[in-house]
Structures are given as structure tokens and as C-alpha cells.
Protein backbone atom coordinates (compact mmCIF):
# COMPACT_ATOMS: atom_id res chain seq x y z
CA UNK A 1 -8.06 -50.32 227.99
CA UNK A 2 -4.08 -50.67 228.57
CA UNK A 3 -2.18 -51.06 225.45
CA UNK A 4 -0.43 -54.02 224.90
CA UNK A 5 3.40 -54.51 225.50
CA UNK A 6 3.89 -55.94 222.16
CA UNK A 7 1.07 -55.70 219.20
CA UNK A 8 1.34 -57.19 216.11
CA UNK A 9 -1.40 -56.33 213.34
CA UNK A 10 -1.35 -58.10 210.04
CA UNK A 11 2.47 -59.62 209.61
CA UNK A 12 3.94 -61.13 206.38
CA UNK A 13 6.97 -61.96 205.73
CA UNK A 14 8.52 -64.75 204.20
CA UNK A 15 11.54 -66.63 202.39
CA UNK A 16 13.37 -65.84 199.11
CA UNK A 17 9.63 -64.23 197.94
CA UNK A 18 7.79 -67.51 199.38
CA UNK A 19 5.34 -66.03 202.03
CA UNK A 20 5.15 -67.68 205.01
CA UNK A 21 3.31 -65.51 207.37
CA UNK A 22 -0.34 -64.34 205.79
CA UNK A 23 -1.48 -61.18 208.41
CA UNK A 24 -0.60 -62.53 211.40
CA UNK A 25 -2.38 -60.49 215.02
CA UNK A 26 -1.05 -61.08 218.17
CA UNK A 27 -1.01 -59.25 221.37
CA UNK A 28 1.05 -60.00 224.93
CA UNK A 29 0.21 -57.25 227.72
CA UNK A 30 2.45 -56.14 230.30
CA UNK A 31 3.25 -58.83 232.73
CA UNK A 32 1.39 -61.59 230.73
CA UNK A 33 1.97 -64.49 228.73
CA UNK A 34 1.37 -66.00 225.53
CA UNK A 35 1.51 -69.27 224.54
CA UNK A 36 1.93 -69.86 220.64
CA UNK A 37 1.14 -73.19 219.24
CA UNK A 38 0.74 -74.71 216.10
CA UNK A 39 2.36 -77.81 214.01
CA UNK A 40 5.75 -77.67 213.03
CA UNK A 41 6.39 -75.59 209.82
CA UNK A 42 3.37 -73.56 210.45
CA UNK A 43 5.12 -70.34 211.27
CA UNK A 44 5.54 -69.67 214.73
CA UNK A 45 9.11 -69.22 214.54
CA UNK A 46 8.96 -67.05 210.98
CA UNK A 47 6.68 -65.36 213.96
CA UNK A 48 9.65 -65.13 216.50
CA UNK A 49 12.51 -64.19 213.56
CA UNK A 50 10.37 -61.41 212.17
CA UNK A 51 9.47 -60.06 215.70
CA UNK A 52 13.35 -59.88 216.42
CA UNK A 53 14.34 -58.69 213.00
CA UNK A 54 16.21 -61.75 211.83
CA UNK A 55 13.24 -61.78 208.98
CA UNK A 56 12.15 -58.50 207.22
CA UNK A 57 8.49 -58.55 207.69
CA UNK A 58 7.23 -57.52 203.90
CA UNK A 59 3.46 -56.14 205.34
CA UNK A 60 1.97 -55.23 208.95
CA UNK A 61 3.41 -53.96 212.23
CA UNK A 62 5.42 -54.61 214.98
CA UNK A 63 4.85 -52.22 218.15
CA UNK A 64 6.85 -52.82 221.30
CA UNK A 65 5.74 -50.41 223.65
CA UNK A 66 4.45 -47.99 221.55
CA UNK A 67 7.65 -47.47 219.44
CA UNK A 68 7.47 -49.02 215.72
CA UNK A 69 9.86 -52.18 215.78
CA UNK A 70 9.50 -52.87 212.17
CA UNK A 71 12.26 -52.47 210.22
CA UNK A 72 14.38 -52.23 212.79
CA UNK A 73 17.97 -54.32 213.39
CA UNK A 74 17.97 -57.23 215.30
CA UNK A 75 20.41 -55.68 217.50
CA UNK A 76 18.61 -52.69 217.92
CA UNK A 77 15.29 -54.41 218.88
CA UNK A 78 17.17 -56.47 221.81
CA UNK A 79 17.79 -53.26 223.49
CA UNK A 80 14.54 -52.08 223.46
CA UNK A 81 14.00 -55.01 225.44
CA UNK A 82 13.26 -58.75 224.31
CA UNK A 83 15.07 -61.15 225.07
CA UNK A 84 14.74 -64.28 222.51
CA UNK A 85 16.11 -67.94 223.52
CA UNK A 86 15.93 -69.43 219.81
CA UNK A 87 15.04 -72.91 219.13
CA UNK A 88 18.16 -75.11 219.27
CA UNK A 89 19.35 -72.82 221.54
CA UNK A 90 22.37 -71.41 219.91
CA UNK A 91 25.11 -71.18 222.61
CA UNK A 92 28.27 -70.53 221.66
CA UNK A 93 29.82 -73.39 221.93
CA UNK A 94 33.70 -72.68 222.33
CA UNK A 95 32.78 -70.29 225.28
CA UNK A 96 32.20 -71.11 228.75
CA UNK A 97 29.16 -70.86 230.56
CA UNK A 98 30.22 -68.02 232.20
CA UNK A 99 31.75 -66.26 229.44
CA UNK A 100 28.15 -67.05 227.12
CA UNK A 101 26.16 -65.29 230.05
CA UNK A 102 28.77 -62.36 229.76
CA UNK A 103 28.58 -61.81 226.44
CA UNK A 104 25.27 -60.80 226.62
CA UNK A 105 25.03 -58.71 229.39
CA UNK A 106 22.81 -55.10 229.15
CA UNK A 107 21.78 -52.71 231.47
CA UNK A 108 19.28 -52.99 234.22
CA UNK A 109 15.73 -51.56 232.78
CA UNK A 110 14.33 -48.71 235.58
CA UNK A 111 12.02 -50.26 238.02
CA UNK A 112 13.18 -54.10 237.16
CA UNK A 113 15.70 -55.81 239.35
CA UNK A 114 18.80 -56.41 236.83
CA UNK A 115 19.57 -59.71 236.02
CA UNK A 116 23.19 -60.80 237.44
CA UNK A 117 25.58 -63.37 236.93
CA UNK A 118 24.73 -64.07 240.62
CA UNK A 119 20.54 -63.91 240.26
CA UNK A 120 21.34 -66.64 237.31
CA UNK A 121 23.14 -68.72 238.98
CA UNK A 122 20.41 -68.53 241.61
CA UNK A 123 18.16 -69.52 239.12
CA UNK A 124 19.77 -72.50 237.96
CA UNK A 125 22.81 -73.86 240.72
CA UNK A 126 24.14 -75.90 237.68
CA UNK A 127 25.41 -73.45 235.47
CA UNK A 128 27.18 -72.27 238.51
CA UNK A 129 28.93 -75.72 239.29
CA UNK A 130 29.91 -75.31 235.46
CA UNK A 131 30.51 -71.82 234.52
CA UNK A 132 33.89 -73.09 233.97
CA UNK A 133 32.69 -75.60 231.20
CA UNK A 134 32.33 -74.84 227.79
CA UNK A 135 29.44 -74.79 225.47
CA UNK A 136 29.61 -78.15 224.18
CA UNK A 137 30.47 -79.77 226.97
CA UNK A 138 27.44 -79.89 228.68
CA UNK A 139 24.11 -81.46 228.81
CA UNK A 140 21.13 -80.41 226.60
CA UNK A 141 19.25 -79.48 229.29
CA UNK A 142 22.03 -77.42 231.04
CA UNK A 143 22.21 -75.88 227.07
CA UNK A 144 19.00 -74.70 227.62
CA UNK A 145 19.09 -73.44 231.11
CA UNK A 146 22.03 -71.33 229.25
CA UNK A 147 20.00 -70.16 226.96
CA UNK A 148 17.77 -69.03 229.08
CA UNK A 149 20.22 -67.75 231.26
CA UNK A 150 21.82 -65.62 228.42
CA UNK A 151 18.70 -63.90 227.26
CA UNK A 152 17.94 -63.04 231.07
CA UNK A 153 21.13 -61.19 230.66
CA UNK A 154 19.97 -59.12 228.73
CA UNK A 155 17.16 -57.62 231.11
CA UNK A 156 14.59 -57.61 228.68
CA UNK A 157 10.93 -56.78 229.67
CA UNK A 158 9.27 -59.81 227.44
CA UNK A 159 11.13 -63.13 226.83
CA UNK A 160 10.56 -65.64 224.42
CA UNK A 161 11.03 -69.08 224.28
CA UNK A 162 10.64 -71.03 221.16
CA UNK A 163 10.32 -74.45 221.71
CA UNK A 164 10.96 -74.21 225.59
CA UNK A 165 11.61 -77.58 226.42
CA UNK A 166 12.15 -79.60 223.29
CA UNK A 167 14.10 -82.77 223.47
CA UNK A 168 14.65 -82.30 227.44
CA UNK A 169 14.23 -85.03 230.26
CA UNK A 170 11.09 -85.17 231.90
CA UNK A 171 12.82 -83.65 235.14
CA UNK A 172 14.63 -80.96 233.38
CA UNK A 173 11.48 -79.94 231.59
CA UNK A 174 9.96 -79.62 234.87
CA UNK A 175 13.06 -77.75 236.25
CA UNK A 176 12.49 -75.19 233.23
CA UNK A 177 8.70 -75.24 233.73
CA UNK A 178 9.29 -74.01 236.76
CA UNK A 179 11.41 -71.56 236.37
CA UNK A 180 8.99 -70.35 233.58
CA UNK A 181 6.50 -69.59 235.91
CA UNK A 182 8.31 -68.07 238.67
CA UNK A 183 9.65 -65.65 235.70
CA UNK A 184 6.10 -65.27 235.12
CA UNK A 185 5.56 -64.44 238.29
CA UNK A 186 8.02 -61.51 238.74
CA UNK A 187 5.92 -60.18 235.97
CA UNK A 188 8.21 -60.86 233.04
CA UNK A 189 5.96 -60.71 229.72
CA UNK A 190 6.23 -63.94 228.08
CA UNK A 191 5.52 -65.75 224.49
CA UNK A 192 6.63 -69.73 225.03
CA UNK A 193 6.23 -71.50 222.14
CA UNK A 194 6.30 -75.30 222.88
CA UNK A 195 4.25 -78.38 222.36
CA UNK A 196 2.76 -79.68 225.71
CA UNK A 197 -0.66 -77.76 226.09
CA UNK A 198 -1.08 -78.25 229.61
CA UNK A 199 2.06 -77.51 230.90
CA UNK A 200 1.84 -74.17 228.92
CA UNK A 201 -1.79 -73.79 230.42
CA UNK A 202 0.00 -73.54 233.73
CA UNK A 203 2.08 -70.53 232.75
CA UNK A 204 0.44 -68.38 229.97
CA UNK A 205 -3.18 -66.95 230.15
CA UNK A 206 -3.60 -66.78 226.38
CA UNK A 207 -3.39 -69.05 223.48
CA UNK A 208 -2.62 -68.78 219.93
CA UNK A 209 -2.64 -71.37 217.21
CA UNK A 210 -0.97 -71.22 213.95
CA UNK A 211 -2.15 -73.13 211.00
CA UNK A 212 -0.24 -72.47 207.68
CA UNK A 213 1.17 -68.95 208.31
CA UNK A 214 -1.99 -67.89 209.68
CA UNK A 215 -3.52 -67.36 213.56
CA UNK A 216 -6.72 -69.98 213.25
CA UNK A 217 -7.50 -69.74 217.09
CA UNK A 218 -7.24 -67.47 219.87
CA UNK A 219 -8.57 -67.48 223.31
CA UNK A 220 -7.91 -68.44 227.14
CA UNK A 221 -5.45 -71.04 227.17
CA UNK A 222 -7.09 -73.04 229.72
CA UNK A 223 -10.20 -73.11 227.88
CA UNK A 224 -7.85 -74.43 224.69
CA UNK A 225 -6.09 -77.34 227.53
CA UNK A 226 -9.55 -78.49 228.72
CA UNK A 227 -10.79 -78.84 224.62
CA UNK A 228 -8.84 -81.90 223.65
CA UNK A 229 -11.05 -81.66 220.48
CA UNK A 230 -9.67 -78.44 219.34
CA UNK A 231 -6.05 -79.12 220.56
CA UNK A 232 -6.21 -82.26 218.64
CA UNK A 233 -7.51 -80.51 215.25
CA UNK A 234 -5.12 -77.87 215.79
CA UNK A 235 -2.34 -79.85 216.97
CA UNK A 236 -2.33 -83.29 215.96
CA UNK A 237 -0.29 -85.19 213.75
């Protein structure tokens, strides 16, 4: 069996010595796509932080293609090759669009096609007719086609999204749905952590739910979609 891109095997890690995370597994291959669900505040994104070392994890491992990630600086695990597009989205906001996607440019990865200013602006024709426009002055949804946009610039080989398309207009979540999937579909590894099950079922093979720090469910996300029992345990409010 192929090893995983990214393996994680019993993660802790916590707040000012309040644990959040108790031994959490997870697994994306090469080229595939995870979708991680779970209520708010039941540590999906003390998932994300400790996978990009914003968190120290205090127990388990974090493997990224065979090389130990744990411990490492976030800076140092971006180059290795995940890109992260945070929730809230975090753009600087004093910098143009153009000058955000700069900042953040890396190398092309061998046998990937490097992500350009030009292959963004491909990807999403508005941030072209505003490259021009600073941060804050433009739309949520064209913040988060930055976002994503930025982290692409960084030619990473998996990409995650936490909360994808929170707070967006129906058509600009479908806009970033879609380009979701046709990153998908260049074979991009992906973890997209967002709340609409089916929509996520479109994109990402696998499922995995958190439920107070811990994965409670994992399994084909279609499967997960077509059980509105267990999506409502899991997710309901």
C-alpha cells in the first residue's frame, strides 16, 4: 500500500495547558482529498494550526511525505509544501491584490506546473480586474479567492482550506466550489474544512468528523452525504 502524503497518528496539542486535541489520526494520499467536519469549537482548526506549526503539538506525529513535520517552524513546513488558506482569510489588508499574491510566491515543485501570477489570474479573472486594489477594499468573496490565490503561490503539493466558503454568496461559493474541484482535479491533495456536506461530497473522497478534540467518524464521504442521520448527530446544532 502507498503511503500517505500527510499522516497524522495520535495528535495533542492544546492552549495555555488546556488540551484541545485528544490523539487525533488522519490520513490524505497523494492526489486526494479530505474533508474535515465537525461543530464549531471541536478542533478542526487546533487540527489545521498544529499541522502548520502555528500550535506545538504536545503528543503524536506529523509526517508529510515521509519527513517528520513535528516540531518544525511554520515557515519551514510551508516550504515543504502546504499551502494553508486560514479561516478569516487573513489578507493583508494595506497591500494590493497583486502585491498579497507576490508576497508569497515559492518555487515551482519538480513535476508540478508552478503557480503564476498569470495561472491565478486565470483562475479567478477578478483579482485580475483588481490587482490594483487593496486588501480591504474588496469583496469577501474576492478576499477569499485571494486567499486562495496566495496559498497557490506558494506551489504547495496539499492545500487546505478551513472553512472554504464561510459567509460567501451562494454564487461565489459556487465559483470557489468549482475551482475546488478543478484543483482537485490537477491532482492537488486537499483537506477542506467547511460546513455544507454535499458540496464537500462533490470534491473530497474521505470524511472525517471531529467531536470534542477527537476523530468520532471516518469513512467515504459520500456514504457520510447520503446518511443524513449521522451528519445530523455529528453535525447538528
Amino acid at each position: 500500500m502507498t503511503a500517505p502524503l500527510l499522516s497524522i497518528r495520535a495528535l495533542e496539542a492544546g492552549y495555555g495547558g488546556a488540551p484541545v486535541l485528544f490523539g487525533v489520526d488522519l490520513d490524505v494520499p497523494a492526489g486526494g482529498a479530505l474533508a474535515l467536519m465537525g461543530r464549531n469549537g471541536m478542533g478542526k482548526t487546533t487540527t489545521v494550526r498544529a499541522i502548520m506549526g502555528l500550535l506545538p503539538a504536545s503528543g503524536g506525529r506529523i509526517v508529510f511525505d515521509g519527513e517528520e513535520l513535528t516540531g518544525l517552524p511554520p515557515h519551514r513546513i510551508a516550504r515543504r509544501g502546504i499551502g494553508l488558506v486560514p479561516e478569516g482569510r487573513l489578507i493583508f489588508p494595506t497591500l494590493t491584490v497583486e502585491e498579497n499574491l507576490v508576497a508569497t510566491s515559492a518555487p515551482p515543485r519538480a513535476g508540478r506546473p508552478a503557480w503564476t501570477l498569470e495561472r491565478v489570474y486565470g483562475l479567478f479573472p477578478r483579482l485580475a480586474e483588481r490587482r490594483g486594489h487593496y486588501g480591504n477594499r474588496i469583496s469577501g468573496g474576492e478576499q477569499q479567492m485571494l486567499a486562495i490565490g496566495r496559498a497557490l503561490m506558494t506551489n504547495p503539493r496539499l492545500l487546505i482550506l478551513d472553512e472554504a466558503t464561510e459567509g460567501l454568496a451562494p454564487l461565489i461559493r459556487a465559483e470557489i466550489w468549482s475551482v475546488i474541484s478543478a484543483l482537485k482535479g490537477e491532482g492537488l491533495s486537499l483537506i477542506v474544512i467547511d460546513k455544507h456536506v454535499s458540496a464537500l461530497a462533490g470534491v473530497c473522497e474521505a470524511v472525517a468528523v471531529m467531536e470534542k478534540g477527537r476523530v468520532v467518524h471516518a469513512g467515504p464521504a459520500a456514504d457520510f452525504a447520503a446518511d443524513k442521520e449521522m451528519a445530523a448527530r455529528y453535525l447538528g446544532v
